[in-house]
C-alpha atoms as a PDB file:
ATOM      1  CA  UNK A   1      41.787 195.504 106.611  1.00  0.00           C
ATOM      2  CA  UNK A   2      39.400 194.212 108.983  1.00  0.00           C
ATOM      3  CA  UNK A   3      40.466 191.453 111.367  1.00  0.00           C
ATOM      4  CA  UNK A   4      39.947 187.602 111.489  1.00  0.00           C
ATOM      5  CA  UNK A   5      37.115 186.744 113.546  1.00  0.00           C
ATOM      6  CA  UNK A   6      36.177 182.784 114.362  1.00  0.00           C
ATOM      7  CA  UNK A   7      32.686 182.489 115.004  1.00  0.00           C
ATOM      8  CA  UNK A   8      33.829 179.316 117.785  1.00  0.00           C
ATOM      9  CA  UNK A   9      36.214 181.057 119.576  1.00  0.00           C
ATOM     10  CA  UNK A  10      33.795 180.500 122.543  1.00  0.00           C
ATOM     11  CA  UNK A  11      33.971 176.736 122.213  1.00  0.00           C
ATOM     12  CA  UNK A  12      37.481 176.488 121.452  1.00  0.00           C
ATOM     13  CA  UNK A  13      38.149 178.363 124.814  1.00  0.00           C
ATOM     14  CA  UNK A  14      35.841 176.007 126.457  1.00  0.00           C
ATOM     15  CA  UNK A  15      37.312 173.009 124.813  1.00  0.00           C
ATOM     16  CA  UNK A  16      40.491 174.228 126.102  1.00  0.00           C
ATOM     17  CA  UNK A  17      39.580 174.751 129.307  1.00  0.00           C
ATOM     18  CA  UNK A  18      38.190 171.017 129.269  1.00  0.00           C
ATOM     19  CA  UNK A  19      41.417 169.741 128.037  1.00  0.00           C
ATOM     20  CA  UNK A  20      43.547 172.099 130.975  1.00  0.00           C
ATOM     21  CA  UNK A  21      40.908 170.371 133.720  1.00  0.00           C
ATOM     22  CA  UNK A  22      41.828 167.028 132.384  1.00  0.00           C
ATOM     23  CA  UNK A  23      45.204 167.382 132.291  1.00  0.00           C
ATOM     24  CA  UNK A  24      45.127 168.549 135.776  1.00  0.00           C
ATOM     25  CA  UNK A  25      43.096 165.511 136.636  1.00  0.00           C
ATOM     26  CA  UNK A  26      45.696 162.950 134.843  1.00  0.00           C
ATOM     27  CA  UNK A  27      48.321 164.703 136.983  1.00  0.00           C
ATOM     28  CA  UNK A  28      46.370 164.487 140.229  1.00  0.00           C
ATOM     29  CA  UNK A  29      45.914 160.567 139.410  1.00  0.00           C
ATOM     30  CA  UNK A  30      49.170 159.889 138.060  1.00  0.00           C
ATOM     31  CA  UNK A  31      51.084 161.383 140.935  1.00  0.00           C
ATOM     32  CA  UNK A  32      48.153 158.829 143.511  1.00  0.00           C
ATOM     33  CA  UNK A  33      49.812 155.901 141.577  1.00  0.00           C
ATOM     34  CA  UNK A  34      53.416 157.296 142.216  1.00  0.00           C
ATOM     35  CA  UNK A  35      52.488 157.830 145.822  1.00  0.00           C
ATOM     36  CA  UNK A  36      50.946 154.186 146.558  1.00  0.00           C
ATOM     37  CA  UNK A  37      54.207 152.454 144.435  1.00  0.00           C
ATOM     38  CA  UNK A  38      56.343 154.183 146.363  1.00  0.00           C
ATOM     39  CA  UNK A  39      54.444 153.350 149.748  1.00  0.00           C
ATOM     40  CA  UNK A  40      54.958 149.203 148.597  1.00  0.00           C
ATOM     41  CA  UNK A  41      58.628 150.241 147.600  1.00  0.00           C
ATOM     42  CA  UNK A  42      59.110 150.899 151.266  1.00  0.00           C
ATOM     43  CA  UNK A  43      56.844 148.592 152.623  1.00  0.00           C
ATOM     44  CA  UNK A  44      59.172 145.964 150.817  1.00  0.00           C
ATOM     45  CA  UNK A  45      62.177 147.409 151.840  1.00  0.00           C
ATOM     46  CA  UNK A  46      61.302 147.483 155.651  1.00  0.00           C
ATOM     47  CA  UNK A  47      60.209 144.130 155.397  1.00  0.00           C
ATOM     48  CA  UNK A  48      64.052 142.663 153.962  1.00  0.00           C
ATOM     49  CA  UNK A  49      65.109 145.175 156.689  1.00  0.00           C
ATOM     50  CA  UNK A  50      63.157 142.956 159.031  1.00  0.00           C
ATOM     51  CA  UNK A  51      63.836 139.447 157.839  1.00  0.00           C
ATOM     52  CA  UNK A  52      67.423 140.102 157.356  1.00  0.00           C
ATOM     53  CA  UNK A  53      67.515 141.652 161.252  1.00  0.00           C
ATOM     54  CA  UNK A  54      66.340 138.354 162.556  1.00  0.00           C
ATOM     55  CA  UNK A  55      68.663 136.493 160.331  1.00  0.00           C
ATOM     56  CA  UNK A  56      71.999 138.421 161.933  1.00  0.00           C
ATOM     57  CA  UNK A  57      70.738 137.357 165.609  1.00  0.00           C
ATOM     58  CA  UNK A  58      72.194 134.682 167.335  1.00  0.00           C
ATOM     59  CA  UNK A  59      70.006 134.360 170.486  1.00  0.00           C
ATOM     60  CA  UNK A  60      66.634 132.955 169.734  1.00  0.00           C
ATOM     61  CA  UNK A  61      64.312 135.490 171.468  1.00  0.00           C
ATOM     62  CA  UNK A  62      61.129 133.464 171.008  1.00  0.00           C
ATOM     63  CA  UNK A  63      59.255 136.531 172.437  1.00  0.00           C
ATOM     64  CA  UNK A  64      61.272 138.832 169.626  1.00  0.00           C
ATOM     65  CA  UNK A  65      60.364 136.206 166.889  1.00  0.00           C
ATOM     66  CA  UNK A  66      56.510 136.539 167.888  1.00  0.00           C
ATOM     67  CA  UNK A  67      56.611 139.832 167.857  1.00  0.00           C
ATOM     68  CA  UNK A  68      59.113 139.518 164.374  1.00  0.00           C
ATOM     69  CA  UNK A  69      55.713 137.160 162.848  1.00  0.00           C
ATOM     70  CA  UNK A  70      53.365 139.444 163.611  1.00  0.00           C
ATOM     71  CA  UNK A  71      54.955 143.031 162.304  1.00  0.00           C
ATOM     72  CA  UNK A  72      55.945 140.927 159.005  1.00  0.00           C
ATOM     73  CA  UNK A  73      52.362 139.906 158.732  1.00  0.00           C
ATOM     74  CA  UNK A  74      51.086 143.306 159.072  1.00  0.00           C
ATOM     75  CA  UNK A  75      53.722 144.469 156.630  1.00  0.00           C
ATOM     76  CA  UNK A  76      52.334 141.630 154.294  1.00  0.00           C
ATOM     77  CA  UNK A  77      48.951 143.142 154.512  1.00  0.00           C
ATOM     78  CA  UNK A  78      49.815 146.472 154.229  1.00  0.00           C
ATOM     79  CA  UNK A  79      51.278 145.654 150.810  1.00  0.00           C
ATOM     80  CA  UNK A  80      48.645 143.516 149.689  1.00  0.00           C
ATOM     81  CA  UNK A  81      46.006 146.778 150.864  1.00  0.00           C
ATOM     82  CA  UNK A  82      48.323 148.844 148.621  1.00  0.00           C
ATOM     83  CA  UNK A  83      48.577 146.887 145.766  1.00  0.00           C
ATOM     84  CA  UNK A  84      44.543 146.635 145.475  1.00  0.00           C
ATOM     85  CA  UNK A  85      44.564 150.851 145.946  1.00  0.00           C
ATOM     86  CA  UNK A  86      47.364 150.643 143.250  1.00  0.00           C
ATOM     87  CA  UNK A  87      44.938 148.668 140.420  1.00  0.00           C
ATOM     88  CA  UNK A  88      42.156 150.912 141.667  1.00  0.00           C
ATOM     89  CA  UNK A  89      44.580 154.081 141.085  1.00  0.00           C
ATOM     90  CA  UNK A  90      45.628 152.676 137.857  1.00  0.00           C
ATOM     91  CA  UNK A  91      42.110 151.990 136.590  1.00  0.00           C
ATOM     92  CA  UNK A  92      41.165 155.938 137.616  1.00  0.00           C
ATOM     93  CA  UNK A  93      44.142 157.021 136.174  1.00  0.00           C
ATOM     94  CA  UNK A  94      43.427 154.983 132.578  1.00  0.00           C
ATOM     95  CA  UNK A  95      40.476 156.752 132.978  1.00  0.00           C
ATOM     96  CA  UNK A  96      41.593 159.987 133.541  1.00  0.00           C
ATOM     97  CA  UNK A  97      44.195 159.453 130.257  1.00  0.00           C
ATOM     98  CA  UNK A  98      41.305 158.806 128.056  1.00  0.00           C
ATOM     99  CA  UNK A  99      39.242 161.235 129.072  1.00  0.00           C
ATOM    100  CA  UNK A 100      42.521 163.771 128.641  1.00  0.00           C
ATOM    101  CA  UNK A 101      43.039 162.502 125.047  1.00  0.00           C
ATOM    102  CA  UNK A 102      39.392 163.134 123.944  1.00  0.00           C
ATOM    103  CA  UNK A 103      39.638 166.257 125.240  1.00  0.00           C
ATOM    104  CA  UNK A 104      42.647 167.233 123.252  1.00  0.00           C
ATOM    105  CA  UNK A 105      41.331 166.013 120.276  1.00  0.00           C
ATOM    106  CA  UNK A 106      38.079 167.961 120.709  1.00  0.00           C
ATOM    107  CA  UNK A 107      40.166 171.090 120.857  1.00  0.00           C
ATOM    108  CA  UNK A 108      43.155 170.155 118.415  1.00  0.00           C
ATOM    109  CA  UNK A 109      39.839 169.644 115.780  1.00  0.00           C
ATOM    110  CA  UNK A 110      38.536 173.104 116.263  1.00  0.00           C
ATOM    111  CA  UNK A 111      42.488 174.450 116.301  1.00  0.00           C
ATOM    112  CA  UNK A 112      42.781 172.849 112.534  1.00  0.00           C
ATOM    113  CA  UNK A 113      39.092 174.346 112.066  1.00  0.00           C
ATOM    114  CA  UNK A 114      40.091 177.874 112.811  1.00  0.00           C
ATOM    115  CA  UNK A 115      43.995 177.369 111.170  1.00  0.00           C
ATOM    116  CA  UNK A 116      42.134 176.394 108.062  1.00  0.00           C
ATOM    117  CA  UNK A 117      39.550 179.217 108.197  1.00  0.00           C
ATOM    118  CA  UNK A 118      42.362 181.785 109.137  1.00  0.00           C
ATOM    119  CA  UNK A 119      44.521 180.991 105.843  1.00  0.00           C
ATOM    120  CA  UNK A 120      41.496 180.887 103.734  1.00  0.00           C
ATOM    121  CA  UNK A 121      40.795 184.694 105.828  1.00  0.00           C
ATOM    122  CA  UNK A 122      44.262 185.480 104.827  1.00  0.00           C
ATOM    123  CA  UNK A 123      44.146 184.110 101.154  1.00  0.00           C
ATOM    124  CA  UNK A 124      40.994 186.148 100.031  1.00  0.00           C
ATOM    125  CA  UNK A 125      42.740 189.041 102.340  1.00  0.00           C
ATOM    126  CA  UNK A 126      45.430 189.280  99.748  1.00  0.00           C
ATOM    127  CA  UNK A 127      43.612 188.553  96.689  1.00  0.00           C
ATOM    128  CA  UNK A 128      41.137 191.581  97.431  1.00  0.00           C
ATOM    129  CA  UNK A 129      44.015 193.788  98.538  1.00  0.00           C
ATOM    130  CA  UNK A 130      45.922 192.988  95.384  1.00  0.00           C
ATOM    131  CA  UNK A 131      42.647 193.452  93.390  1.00  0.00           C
ATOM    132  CA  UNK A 132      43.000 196.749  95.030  1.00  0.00           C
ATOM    133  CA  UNK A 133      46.809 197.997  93.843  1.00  0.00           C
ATOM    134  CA  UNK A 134      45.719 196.772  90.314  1.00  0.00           C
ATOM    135  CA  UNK A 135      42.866 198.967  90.233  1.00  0.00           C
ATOM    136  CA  UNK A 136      44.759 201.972  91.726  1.00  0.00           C
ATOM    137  CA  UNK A 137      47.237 201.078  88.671  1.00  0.00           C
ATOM    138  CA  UNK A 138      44.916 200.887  85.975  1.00  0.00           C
ATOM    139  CA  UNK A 139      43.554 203.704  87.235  1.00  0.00           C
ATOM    140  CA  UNK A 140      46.700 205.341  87.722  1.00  0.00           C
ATOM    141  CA  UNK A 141      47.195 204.748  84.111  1.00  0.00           C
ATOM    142  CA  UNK A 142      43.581 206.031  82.564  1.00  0.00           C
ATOM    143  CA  UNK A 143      44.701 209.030  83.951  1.00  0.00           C
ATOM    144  CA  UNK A 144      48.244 209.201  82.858  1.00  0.00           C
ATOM    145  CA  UNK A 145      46.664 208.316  78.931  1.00  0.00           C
ATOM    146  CA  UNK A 146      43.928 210.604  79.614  1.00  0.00           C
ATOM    147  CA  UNK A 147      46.209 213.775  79.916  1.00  0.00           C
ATOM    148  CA  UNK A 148      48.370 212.558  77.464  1.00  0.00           C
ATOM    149  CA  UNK A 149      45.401 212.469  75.143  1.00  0.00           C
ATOM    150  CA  UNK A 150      44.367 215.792  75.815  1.00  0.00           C
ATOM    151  CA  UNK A 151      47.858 217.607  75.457  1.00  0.00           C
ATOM    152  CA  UNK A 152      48.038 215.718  72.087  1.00  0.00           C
ATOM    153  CA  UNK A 153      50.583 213.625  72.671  1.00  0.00           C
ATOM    154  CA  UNK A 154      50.236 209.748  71.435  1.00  0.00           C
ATOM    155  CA  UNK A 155      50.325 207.196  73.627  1.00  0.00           C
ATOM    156  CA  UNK A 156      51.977 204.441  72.553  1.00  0.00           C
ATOM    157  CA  UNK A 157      51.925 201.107  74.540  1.00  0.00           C
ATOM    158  CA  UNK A 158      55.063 199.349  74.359  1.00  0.00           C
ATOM    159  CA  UNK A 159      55.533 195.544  73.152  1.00  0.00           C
ATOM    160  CA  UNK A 160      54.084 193.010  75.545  1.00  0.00           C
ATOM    161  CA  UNK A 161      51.749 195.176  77.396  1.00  0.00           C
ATOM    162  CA  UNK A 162      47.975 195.328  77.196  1.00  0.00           C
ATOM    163  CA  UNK A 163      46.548 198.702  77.097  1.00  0.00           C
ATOM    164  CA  UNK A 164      49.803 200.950  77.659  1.00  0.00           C
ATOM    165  CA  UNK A 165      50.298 199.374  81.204  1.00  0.00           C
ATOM    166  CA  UNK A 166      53.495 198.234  82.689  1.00  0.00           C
END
């Protein structure tokens, strides 16, 4: 029995290959947006840390709550920097998602393309071999009436047969 052979094999390793680059890419995106979130998680946090520091002191420091102003404004626009990197990350990683699905649906079409051929492959497969064992059969049998014939012996086929086979 000769093997099954797709004739795109070639693209469906390609397409594959497409889909395994994009995945990579969604991961490499994904993992930016994880990064920057947690960046304004701690951003946020040292800023409470900071307000609620100044709220526990007694002495008013007017030189400390200068200094307080200023390193809460910076934190302010460090968060505000990393929420416009986060809608930028998000953006390239809704892109990167899409262009992951496609690719899986390129190659998930030409895996249901070569499934479909493969059964088909298989189907015929055991039609011709069972073609096959019923010609080795009746053959079988042409010879087994043959000598039977020629010693002079009847064959007689029994009920429910057609021509003497079983």
């Amino acid at each position: 029995m000769k093997r099954f052979v797709f004739s795109l094999n070639a693209v469906l390793r390609l397409r594959e290959h497409r889909e395994w680059e994009q995945e990579l890419e969604l991961g490499r995106t994904t993992s930016r947006v994880a990064t920057i979130q947690n960046e304004i998680a701690s951003l946020t946090t040292e800023y409470q840390n900071t307000v609620s520091l100044a709220a526990g002191a007694r002495a008013v420091d007017l030189e400390y709550r200068i200094w307080q102003t200023a390193y809460l404004s910076l934190l302010d626009q460090r968060r505000a920097e990393c929420r416009r990197n986060l809608e930028i990350a998000e953006e390239a990683r809704l892109t990167a998602q899409e262009r992951y699905l496609e690719a899986m649906k390129e190659r998930k079409v030409l895996t249901q393309l070569r499934e479909r051929q493969e059964t088909a492959y298989r189907r015929e497969q055991t039609l011709h071999d069972e073609k096959l064992i019923d010609d080795s059969n009746n053959a079988r049998s042409a010879r087994v009436r043959g000598r039977a014939v020629r010693s002079g012996h009847a064959v007689v086929a029994p009920e429910g047969t057609k021509n003497g086979s079983v």
